[in-house]
PDB file of N, CA and C in Angstrom:
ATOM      1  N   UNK A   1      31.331  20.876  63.904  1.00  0.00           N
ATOM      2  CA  UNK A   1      32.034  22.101  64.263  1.00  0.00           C
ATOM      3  C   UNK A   1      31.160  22.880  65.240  1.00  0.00           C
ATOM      4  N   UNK A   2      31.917  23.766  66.331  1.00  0.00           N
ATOM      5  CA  UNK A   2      30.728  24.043  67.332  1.00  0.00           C
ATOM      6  C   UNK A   2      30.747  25.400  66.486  1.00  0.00           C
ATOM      7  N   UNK A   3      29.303  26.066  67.786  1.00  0.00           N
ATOM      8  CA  UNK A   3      28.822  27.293  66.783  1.00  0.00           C
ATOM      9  C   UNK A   3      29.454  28.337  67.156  1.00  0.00           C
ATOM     10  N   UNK A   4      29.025  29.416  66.449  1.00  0.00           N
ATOM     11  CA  UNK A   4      29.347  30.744  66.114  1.00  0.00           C
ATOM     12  C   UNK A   4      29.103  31.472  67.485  1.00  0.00           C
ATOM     13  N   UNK A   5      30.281  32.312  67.892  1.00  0.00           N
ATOM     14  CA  UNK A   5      30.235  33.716  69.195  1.00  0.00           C
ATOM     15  C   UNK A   5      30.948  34.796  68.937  1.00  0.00           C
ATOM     16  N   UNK A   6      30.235  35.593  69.680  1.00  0.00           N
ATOM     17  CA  UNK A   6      30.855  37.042  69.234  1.00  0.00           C
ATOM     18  C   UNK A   6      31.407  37.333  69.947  1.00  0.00           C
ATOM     19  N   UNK A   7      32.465  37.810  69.144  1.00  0.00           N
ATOM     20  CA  UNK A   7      34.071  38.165  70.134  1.00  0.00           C
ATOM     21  C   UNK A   7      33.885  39.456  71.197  1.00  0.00           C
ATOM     22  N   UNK A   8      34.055  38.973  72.353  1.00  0.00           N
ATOM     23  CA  UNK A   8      34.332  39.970  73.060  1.00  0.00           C
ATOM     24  C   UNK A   8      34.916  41.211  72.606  1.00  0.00           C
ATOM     25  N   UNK A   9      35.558  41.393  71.519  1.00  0.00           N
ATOM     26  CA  UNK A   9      36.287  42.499  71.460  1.00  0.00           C
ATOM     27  C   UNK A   9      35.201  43.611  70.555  1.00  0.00           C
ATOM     28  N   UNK A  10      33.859  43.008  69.873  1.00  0.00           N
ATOM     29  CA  UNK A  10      33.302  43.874  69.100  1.00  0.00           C
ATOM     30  C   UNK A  10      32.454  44.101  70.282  1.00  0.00           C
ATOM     31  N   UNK A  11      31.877  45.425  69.688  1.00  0.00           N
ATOM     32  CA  UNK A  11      30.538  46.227  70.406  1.00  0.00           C
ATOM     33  C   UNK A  11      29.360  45.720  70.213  1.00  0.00           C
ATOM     34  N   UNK A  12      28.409  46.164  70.811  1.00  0.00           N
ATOM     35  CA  UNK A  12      27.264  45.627  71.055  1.00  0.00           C
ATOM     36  C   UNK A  12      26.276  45.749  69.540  1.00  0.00           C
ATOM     37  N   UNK A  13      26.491  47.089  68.620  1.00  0.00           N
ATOM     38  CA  UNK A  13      25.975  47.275  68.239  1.00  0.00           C
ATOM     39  C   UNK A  13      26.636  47.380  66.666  1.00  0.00           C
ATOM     40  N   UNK A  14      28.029  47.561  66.231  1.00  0.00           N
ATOM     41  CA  UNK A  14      28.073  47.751  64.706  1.00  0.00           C
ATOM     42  C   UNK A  14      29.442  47.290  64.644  1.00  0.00           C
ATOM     43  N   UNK A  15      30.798  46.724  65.393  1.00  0.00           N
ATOM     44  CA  UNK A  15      31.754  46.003  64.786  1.00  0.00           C
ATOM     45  C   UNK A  15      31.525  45.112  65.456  1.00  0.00           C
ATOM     46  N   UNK A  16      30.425  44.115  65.327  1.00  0.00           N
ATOM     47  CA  UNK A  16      30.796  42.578  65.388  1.00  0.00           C
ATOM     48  C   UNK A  16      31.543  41.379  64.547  1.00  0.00           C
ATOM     49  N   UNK A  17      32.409  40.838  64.823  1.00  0.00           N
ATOM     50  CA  UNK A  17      32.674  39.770  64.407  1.00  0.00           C
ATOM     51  C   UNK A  17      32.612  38.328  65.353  1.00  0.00           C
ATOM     52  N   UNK A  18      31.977  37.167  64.533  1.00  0.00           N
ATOM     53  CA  UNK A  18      31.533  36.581  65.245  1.00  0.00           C
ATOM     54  C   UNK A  18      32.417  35.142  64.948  1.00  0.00           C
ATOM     55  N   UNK A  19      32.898  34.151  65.352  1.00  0.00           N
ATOM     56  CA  UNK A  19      34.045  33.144  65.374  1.00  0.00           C
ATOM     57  C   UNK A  19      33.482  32.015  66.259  1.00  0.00           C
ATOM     58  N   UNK A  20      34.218  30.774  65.349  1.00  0.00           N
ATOM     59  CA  UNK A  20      34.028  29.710  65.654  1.00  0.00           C
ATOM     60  C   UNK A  20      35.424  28.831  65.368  1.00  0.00           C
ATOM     61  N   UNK A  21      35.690  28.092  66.618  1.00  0.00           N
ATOM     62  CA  UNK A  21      37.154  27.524  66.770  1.00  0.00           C
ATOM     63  C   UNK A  21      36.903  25.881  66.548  1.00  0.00           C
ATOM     64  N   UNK A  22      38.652  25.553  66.147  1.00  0.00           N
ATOM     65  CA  UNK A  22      38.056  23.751  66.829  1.00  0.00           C
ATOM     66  C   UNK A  22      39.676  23.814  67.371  1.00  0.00           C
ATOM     67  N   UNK A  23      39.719  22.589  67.563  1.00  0.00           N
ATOM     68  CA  UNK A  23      41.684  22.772  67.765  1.00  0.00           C
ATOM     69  C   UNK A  23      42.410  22.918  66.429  1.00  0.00           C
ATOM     70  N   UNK A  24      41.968  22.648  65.314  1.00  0.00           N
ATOM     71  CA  UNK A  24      42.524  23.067  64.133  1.00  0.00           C
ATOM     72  C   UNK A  24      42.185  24.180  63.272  1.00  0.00           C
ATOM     73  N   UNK A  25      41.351  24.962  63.409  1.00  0.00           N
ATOM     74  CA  UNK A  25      41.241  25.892  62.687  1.00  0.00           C
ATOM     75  C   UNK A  25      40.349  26.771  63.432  1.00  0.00           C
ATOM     76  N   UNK A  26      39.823  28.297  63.055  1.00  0.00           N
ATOM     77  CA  UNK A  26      39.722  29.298  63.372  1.00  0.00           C
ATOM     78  C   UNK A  26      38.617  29.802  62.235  1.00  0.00           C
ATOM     79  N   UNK A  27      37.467  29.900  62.515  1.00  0.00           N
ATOM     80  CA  UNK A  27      36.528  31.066  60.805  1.00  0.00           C
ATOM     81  C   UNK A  27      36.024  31.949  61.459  1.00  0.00           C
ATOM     82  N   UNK A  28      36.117  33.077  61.202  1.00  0.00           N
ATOM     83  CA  UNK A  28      35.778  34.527  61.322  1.00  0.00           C
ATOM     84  C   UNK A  28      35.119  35.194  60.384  1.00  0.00           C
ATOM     85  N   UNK A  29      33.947  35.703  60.489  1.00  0.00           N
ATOM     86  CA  UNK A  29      32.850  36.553  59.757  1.00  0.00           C
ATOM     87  C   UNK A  29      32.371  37.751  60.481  1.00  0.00           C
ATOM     88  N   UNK A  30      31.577  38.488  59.724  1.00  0.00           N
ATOM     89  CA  UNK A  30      31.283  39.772  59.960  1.00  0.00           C
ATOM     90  C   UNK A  30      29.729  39.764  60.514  1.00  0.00           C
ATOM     91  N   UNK A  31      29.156  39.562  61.484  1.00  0.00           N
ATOM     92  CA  UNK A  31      28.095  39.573  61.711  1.00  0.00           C
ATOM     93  C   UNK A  31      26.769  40.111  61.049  1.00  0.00           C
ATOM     94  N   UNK A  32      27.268  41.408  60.902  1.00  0.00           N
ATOM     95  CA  UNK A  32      26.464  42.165  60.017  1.00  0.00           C
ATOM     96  C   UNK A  32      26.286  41.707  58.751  1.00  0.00           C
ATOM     97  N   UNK A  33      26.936  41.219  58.037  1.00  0.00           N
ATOM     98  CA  UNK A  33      27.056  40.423  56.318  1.00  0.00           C
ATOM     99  C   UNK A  33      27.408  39.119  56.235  1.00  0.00           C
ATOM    100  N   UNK A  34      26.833  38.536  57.426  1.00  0.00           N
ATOM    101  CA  UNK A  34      26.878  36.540  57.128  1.00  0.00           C
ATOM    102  C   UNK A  34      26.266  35.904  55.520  1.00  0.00           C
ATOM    103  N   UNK A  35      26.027  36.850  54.810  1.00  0.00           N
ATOM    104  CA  UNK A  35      26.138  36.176  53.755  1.00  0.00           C
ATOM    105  C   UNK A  35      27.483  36.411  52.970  1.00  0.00           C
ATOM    106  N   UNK A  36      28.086  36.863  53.166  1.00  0.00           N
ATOM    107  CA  UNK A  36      29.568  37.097  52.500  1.00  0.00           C
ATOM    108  C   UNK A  36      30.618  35.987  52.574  1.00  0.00           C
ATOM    109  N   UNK A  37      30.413  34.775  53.891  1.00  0.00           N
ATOM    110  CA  UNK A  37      31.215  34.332  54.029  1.00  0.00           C
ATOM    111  C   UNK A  37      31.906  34.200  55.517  1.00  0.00           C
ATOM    112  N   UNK A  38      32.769  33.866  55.415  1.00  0.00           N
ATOM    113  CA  UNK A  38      33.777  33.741  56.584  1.00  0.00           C
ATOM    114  C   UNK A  38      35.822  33.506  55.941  1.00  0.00           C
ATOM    115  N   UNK A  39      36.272  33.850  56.949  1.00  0.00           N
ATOM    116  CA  UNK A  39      37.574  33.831  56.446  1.00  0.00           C
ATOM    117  C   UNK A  39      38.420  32.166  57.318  1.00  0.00           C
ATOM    118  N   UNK A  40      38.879  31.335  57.187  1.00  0.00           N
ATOM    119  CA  UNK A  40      39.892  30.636  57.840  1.00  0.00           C
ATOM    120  C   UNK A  40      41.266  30.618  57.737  1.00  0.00           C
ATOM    121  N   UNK A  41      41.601  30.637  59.652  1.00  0.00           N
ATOM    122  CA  UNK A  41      42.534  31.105  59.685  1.00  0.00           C
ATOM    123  C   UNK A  41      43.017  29.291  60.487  1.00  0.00           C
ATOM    124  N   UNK A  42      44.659  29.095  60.667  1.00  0.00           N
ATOM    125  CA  UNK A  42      44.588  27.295  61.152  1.00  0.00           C
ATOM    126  C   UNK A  42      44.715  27.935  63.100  1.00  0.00           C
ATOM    127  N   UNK A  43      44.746  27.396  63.532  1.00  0.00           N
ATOM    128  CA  UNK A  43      44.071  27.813  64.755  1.00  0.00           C
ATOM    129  C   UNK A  43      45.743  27.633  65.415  1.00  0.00           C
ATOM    130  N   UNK A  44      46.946  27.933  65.089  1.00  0.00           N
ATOM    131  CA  UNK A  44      48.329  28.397  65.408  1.00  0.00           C
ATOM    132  C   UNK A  44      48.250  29.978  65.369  1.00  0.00           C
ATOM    133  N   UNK A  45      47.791  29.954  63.934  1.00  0.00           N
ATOM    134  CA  UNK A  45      47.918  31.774  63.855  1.00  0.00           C
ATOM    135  C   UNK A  45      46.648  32.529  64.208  1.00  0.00           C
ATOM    136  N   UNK A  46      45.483  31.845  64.814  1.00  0.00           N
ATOM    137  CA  UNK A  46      44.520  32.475  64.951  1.00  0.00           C
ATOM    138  C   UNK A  46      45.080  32.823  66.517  1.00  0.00           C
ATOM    139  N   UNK A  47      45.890  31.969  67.448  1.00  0.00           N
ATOM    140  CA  UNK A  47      46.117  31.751  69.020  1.00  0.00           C
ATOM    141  C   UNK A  47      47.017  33.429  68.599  1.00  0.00           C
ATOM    142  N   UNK A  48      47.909  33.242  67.739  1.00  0.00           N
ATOM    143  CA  UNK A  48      49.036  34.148  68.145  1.00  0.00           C
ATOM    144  C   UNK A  48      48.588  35.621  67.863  1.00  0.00           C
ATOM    145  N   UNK A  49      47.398  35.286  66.462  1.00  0.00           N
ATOM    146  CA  UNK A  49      46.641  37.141  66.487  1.00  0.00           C
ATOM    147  C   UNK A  49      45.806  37.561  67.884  1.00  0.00           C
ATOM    148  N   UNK A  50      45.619  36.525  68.588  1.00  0.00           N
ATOM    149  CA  UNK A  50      45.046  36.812  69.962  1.00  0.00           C
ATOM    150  C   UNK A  50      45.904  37.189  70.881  1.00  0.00           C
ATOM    151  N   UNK A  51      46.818  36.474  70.676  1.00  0.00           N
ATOM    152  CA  UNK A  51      48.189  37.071  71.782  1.00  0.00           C
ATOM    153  C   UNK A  51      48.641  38.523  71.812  1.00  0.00           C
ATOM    154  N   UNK A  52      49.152  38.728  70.122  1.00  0.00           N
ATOM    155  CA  UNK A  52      49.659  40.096  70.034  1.00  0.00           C
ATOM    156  C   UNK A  52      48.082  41.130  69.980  1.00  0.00           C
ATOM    157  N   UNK A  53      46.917  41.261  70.053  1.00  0.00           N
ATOM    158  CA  UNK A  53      45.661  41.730  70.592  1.00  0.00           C
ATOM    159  C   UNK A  53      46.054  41.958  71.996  1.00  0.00           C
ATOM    160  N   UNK A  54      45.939  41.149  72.759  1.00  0.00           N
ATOM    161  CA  UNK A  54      45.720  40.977  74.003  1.00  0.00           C
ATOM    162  C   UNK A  54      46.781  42.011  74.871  1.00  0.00           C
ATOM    163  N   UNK A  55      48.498  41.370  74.061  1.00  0.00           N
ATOM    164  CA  UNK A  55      49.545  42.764  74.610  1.00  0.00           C
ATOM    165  C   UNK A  55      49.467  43.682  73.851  1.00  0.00           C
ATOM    166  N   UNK A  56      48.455  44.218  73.247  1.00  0.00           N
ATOM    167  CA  UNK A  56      48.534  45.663  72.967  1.00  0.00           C
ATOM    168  C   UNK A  56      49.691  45.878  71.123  1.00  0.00           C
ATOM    169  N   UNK A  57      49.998  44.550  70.715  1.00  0.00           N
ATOM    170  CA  UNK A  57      50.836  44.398  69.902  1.00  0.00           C
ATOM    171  C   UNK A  57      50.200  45.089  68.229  1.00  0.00           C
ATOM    172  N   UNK A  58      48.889  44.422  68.648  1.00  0.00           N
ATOM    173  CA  UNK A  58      47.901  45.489  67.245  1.00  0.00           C
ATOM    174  C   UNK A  58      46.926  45.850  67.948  1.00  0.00           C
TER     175      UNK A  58
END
């Protein structure tokens, strides 16, 4: 699985979340508390929470 990047959309300094894709799935964690975990999402609905992001949808 490739590694972990931080989403453009967090700040430099206190909402990072940091993500790692493949063509099938999507895991998302909190930079700040990488010991907590990560969440998976299948990488259909991870494309489409990026979509409605992107138009302003959330």
């Amino acid at each position: 699985m490739p590694g972990w990047h931080k989403s453009s959309y967090s700040d430099r300094e206190y909402n990072c979340v940091e993500v790692r894709e493949t063509a099938h799935v999507a895991d998302v964690r909190d930079s700040q508390n990488r010991e907590h975990g990560h969440i998976r999402f299948p990488a259909s609905e991870w494309s489409a929470f990026l979509a409605d992001v992107r138009t302003g949808e959330l």
